[in-house]
C-alpha atoms as a PDB file:
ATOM      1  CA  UNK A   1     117.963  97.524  41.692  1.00  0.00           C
ATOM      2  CA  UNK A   2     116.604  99.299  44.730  1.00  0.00           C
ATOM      3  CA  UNK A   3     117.247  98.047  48.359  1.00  0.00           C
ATOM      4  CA  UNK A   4     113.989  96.278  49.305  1.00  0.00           C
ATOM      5  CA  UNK A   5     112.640  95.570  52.899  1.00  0.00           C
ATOM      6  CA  UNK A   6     109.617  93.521  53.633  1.00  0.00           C
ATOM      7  CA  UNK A   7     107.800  95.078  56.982  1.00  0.00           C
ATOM      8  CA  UNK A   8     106.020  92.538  59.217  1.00  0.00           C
ATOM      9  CA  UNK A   9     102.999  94.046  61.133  1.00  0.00           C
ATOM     10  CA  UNK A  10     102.069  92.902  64.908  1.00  0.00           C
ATOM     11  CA  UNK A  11      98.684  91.420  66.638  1.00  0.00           C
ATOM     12  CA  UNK A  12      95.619  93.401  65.569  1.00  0.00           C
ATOM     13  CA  UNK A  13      97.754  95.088  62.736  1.00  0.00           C
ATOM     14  CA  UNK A  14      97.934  95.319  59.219  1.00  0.00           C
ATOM     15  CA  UNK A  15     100.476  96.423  56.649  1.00  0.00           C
ATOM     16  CA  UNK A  16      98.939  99.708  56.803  1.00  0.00           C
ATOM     17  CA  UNK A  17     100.833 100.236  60.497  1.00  0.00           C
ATOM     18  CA  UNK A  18     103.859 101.022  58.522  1.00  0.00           C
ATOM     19  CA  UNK A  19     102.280 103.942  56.514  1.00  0.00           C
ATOM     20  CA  UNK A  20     104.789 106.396  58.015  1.00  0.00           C
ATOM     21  CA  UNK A  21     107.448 104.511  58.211  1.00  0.00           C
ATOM     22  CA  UNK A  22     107.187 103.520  54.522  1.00  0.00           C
ATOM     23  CA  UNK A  23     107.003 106.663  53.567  1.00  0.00           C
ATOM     24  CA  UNK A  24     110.347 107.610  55.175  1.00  0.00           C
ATOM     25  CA  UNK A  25     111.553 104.763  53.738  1.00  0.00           C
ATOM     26  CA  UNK A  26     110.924 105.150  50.232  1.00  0.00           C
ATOM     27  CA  UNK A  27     111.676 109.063  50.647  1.00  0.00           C
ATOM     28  CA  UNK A  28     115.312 107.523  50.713  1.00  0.00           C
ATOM     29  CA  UNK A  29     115.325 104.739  47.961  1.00  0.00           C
ATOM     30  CA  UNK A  30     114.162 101.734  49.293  1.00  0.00           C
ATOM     31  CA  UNK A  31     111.825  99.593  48.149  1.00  0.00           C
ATOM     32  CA  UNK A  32     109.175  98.504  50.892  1.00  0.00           C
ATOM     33  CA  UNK A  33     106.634  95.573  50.988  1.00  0.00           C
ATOM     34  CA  UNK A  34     103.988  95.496  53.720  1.00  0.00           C
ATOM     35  CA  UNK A  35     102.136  92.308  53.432  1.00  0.00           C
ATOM     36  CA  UNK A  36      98.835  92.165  55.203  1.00  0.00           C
ATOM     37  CA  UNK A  37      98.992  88.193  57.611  1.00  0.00           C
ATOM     38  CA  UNK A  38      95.229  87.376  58.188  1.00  0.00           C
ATOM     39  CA  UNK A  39      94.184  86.541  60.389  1.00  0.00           C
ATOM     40  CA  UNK A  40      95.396  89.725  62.380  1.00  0.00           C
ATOM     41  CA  UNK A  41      95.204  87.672  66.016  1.00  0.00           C
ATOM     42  CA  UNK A  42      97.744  85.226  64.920  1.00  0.00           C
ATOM     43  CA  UNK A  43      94.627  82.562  66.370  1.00  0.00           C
ATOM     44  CA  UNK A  44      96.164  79.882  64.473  1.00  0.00           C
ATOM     45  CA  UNK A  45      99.804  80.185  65.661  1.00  0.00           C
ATOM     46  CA  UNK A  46     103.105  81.981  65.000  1.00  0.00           C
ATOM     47  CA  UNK A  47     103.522  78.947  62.024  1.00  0.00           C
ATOM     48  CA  UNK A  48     101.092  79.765  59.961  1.00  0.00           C
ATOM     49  CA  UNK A  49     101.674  83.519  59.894  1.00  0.00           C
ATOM     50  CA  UNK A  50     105.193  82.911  58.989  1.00  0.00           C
ATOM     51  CA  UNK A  51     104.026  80.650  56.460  1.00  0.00           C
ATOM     52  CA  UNK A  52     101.857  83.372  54.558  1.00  0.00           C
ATOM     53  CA  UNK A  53     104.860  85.676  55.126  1.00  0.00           C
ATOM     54  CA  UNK A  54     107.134  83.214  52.815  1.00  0.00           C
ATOM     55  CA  UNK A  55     104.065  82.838  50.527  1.00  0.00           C
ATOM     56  CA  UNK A  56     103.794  86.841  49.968  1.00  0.00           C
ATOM     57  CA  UNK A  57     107.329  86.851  50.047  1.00  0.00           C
ATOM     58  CA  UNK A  58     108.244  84.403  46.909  1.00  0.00           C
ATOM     59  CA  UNK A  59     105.056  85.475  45.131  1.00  0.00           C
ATOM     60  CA  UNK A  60     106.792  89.279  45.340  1.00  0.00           C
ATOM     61  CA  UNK A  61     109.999  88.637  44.764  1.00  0.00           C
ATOM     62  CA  UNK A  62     110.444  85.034  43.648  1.00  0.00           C
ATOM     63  CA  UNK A  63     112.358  82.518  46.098  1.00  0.00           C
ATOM     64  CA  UNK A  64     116.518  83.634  46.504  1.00  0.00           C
ATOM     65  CA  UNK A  65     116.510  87.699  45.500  1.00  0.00           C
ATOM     66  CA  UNK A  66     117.884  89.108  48.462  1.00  0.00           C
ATOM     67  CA  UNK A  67     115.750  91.351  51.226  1.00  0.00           C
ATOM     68  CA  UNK A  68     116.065  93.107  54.618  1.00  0.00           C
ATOM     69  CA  UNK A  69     113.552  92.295  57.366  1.00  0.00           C
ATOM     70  CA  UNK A  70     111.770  93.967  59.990  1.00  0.00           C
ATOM     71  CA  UNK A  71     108.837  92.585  62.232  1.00  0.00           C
ATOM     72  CA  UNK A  72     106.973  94.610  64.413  1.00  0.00           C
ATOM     73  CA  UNK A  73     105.783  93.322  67.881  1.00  0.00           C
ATOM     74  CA  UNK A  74     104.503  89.840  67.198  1.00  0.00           C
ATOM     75  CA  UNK A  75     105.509  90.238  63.382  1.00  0.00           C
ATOM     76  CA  UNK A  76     109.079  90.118  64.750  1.00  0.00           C
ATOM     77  CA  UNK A  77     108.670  86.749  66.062  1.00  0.00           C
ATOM     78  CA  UNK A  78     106.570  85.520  63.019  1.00  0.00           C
ATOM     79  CA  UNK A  79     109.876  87.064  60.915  1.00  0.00           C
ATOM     80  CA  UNK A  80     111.958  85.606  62.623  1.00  0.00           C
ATOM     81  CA  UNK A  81     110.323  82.095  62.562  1.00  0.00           C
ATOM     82  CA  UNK A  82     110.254  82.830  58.789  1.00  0.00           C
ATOM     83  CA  UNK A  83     114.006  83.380  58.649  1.00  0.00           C
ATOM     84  CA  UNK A  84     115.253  80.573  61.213  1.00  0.00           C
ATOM     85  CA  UNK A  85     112.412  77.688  60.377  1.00  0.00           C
ATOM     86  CA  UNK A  86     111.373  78.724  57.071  1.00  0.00           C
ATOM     87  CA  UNK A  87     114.919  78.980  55.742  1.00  0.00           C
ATOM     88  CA  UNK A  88     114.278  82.912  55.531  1.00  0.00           C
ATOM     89  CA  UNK A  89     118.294  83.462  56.312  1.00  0.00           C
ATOM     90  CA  UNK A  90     119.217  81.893  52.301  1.00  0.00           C
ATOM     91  CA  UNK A  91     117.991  85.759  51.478  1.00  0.00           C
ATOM     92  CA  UNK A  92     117.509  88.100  54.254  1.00  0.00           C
ATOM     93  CA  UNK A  93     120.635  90.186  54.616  1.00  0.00           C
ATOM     94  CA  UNK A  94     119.494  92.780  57.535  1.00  0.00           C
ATOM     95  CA  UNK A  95     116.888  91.696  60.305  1.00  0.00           C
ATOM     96  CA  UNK A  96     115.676  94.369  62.063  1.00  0.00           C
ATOM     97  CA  UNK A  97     113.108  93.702  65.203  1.00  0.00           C
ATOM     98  CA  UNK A  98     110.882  96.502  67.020  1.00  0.00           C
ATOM     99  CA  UNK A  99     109.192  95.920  70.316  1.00  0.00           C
ATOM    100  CA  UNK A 100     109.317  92.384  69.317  1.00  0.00           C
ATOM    101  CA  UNK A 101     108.716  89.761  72.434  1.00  0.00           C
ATOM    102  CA  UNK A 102     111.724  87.015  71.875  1.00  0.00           C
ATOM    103  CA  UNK A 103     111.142  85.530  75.499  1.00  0.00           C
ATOM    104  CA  UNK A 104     107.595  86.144  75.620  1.00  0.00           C
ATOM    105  CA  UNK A 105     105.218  88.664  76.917  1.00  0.00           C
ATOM    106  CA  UNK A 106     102.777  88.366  80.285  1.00  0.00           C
ATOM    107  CA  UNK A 107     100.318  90.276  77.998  1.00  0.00           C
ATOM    108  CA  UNK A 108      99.823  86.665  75.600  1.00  0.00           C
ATOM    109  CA  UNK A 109      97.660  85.120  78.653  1.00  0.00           C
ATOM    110  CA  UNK A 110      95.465  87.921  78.616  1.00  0.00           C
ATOM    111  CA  UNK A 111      94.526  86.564  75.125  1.00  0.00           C
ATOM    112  CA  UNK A 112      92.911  83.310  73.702  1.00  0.00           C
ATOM    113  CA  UNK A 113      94.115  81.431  70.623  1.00  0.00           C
ATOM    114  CA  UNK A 114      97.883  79.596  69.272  1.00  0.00           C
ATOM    115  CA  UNK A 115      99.526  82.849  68.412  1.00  0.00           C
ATOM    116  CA  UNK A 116      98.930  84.384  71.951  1.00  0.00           C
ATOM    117  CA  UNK A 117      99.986  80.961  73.359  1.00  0.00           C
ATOM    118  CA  UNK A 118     103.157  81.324  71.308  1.00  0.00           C
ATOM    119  CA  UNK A 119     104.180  84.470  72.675  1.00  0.00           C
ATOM    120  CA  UNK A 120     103.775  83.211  76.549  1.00  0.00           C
ATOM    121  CA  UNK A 121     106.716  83.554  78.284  1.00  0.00           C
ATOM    122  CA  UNK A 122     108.958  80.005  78.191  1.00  0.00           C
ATOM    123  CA  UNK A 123     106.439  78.889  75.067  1.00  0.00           C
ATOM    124  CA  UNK A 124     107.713  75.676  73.251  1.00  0.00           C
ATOM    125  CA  UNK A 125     107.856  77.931  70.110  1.00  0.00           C
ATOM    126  CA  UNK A 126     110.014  80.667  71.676  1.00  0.00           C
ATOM    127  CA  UNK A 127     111.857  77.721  73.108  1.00  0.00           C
ATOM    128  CA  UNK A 128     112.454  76.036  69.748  1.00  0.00           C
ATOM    129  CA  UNK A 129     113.578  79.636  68.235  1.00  0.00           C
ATOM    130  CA  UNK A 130     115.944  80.078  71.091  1.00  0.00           C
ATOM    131  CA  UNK A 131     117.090  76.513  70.378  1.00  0.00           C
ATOM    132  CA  UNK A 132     118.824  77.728  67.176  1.00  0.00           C
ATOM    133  CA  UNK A 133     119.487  81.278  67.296  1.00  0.00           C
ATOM    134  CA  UNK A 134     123.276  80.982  67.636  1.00  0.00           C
ATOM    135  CA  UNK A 135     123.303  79.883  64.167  1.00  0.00           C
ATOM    136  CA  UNK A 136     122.421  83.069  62.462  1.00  0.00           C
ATOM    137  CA  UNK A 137     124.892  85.086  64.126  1.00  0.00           C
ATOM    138  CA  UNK A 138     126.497  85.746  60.497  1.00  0.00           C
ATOM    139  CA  UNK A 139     123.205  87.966  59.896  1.00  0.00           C
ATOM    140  CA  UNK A 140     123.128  90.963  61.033  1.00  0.00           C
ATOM    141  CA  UNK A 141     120.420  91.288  63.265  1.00  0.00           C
ATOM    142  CA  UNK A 142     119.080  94.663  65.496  1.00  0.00           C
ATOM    143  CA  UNK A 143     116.981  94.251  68.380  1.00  0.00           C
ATOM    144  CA  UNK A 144     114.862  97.831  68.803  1.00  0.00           C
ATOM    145  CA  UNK A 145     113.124  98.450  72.057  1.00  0.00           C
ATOM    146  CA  UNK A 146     111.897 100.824  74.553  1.00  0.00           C
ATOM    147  CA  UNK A 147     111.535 100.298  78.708  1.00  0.00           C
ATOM    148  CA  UNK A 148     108.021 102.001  78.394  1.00  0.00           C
ATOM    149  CA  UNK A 149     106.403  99.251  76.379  1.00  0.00           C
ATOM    150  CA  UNK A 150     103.436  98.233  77.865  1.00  0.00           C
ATOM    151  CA  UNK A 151     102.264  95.802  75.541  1.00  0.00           C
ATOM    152  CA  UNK A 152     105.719  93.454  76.087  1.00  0.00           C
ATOM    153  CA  UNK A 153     106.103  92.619  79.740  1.00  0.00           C
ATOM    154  CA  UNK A 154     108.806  93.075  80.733  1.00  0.00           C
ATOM    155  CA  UNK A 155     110.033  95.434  78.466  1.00  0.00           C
ATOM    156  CA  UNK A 156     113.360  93.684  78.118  1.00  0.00           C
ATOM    157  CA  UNK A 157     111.722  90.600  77.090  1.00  0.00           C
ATOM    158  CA  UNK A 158     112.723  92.145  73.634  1.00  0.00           C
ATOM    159  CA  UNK A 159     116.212  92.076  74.309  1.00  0.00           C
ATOM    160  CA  UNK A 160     117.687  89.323  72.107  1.00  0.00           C
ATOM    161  CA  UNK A 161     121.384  88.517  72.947  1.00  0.00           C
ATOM    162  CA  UNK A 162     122.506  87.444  69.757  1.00  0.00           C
ATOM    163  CA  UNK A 163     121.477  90.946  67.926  1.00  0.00           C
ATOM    164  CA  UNK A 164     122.774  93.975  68.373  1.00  0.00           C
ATOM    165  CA  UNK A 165     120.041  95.683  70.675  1.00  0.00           C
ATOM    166  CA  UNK A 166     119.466  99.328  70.380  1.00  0.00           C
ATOM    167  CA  UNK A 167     117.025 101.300  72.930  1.00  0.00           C
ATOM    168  CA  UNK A 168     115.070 104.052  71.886  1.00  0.00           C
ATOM    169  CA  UNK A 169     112.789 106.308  74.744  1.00  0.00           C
ATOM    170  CA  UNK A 170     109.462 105.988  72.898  1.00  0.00           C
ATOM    171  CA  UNK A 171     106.383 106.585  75.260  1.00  0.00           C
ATOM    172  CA  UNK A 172     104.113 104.161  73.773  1.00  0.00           C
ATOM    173  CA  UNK A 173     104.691 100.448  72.158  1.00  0.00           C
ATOM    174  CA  UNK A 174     103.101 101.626  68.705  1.00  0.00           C
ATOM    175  CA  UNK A 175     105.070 104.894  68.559  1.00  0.00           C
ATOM    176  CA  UNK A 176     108.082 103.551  68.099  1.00  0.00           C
ATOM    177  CA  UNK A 177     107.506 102.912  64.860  1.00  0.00           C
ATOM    178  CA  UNK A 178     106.789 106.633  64.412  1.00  0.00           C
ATOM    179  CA  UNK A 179     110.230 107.293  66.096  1.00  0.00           C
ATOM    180  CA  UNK A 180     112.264 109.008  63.405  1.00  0.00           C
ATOM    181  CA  UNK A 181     115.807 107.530  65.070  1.00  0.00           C
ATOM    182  CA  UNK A 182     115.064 104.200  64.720  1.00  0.00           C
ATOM    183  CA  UNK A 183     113.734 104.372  60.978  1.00  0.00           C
ATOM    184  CA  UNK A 184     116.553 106.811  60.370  1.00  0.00           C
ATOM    185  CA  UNK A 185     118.742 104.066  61.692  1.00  0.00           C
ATOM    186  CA  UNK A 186     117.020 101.452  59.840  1.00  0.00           C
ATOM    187  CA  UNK A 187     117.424 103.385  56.601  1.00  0.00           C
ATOM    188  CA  UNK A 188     121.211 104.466  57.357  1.00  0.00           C
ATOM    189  CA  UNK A 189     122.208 100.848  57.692  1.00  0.00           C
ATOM    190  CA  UNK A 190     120.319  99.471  54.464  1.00  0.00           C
ATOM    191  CA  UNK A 191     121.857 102.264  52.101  1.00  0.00           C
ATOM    192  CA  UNK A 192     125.646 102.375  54.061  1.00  0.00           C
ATOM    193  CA  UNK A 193     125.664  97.906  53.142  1.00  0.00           C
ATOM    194  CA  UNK A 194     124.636  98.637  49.394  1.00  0.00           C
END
């Protein structure tokens, strides 16, 4: 059986974001999955995104096979509400976050609805996550991030102190998933475990 990944898009996205990354990806024997989480704002909270996410999830690949992770901006918080709330972490084995805001972003007030309201810094749901993250230290998690983002401010609001955090000079938030380190790195560490 191929190693599979299920790629979590951000705010405004769909799974189509991954395109090039997926294409890397596959290039090296891994199975991708790049749901599409409507609606794209997130307007009705972090919750129900992540609760889609589980539905795509078990509909693809039944409810215990095991999968790697990786959310993208706001998909990484969505992911990782999935694999901390949802009970996500029975079956993830890698969780890989990119430019992901896990203490919020000043950017959220900027926009109406729950899943901007979410992602404000000190939210109760970041608050609730950060409640409980000590807990899935067993996982191994990566933290990906850049100190030019200008979508997650600050920048080192993706900093996550219970993953191992890797930080990657990428100009622009979006590029970095174009940045052929970190999906090098993401594909190194999904064949070198199987």
């Amino acid at each position: 059986m191929k190693p599979r990944i299920v790629l979590v898009h951000g705010i405004f996205n769909s799974g189509y974001v991954f395109y090039a990354m997926r294409k890397r990806l596959e290039a090296k024997g891994i199975e991708c999955f790049t749901p599409s989480l409507k609606p794209r704002d997130g307007r009705h909270g972090i919750e129900d995104l992540a609760l889609k996410l589980k539905r795509e999830i078990d509909h693809r690949y039944g409810s215990d096979d095991p999968i790697n992770l990786l959310g993208f901006s706001m998909g990484g918080i969505v992911a990782r509400y999935y694999l901390q709330k949802l009970a996500g972490h029975e079956r993830v084995t890698r969780f890989f976050t990119v430019s992901a805001p896990h203490h919020g972003s000043y950017l959220a007030y900027c926009y109406p609805g729950q899943g901007a309201r979410d992602l404000r810094p000190n939210s109760w749901l970041l608050r609730s996550l950060m409640a409980d993250e000590d807990r899935y230290r067993h996982l191994q998690l990566y933290s990906f991030w850049t100190p030019f983002d200008l979508m997650i401010i600050p920048p080192s609001s993706s900093v996550w102190a219970v993953a191992d955090n890797k930080q990657f000079y990428s100009p622009l938030h979006l590029l970095m998933l174009f940045n052929r380190s970190l999906v090098g790195f993401v594909g190194n560490c999904i064949l070198d475990q199987e």
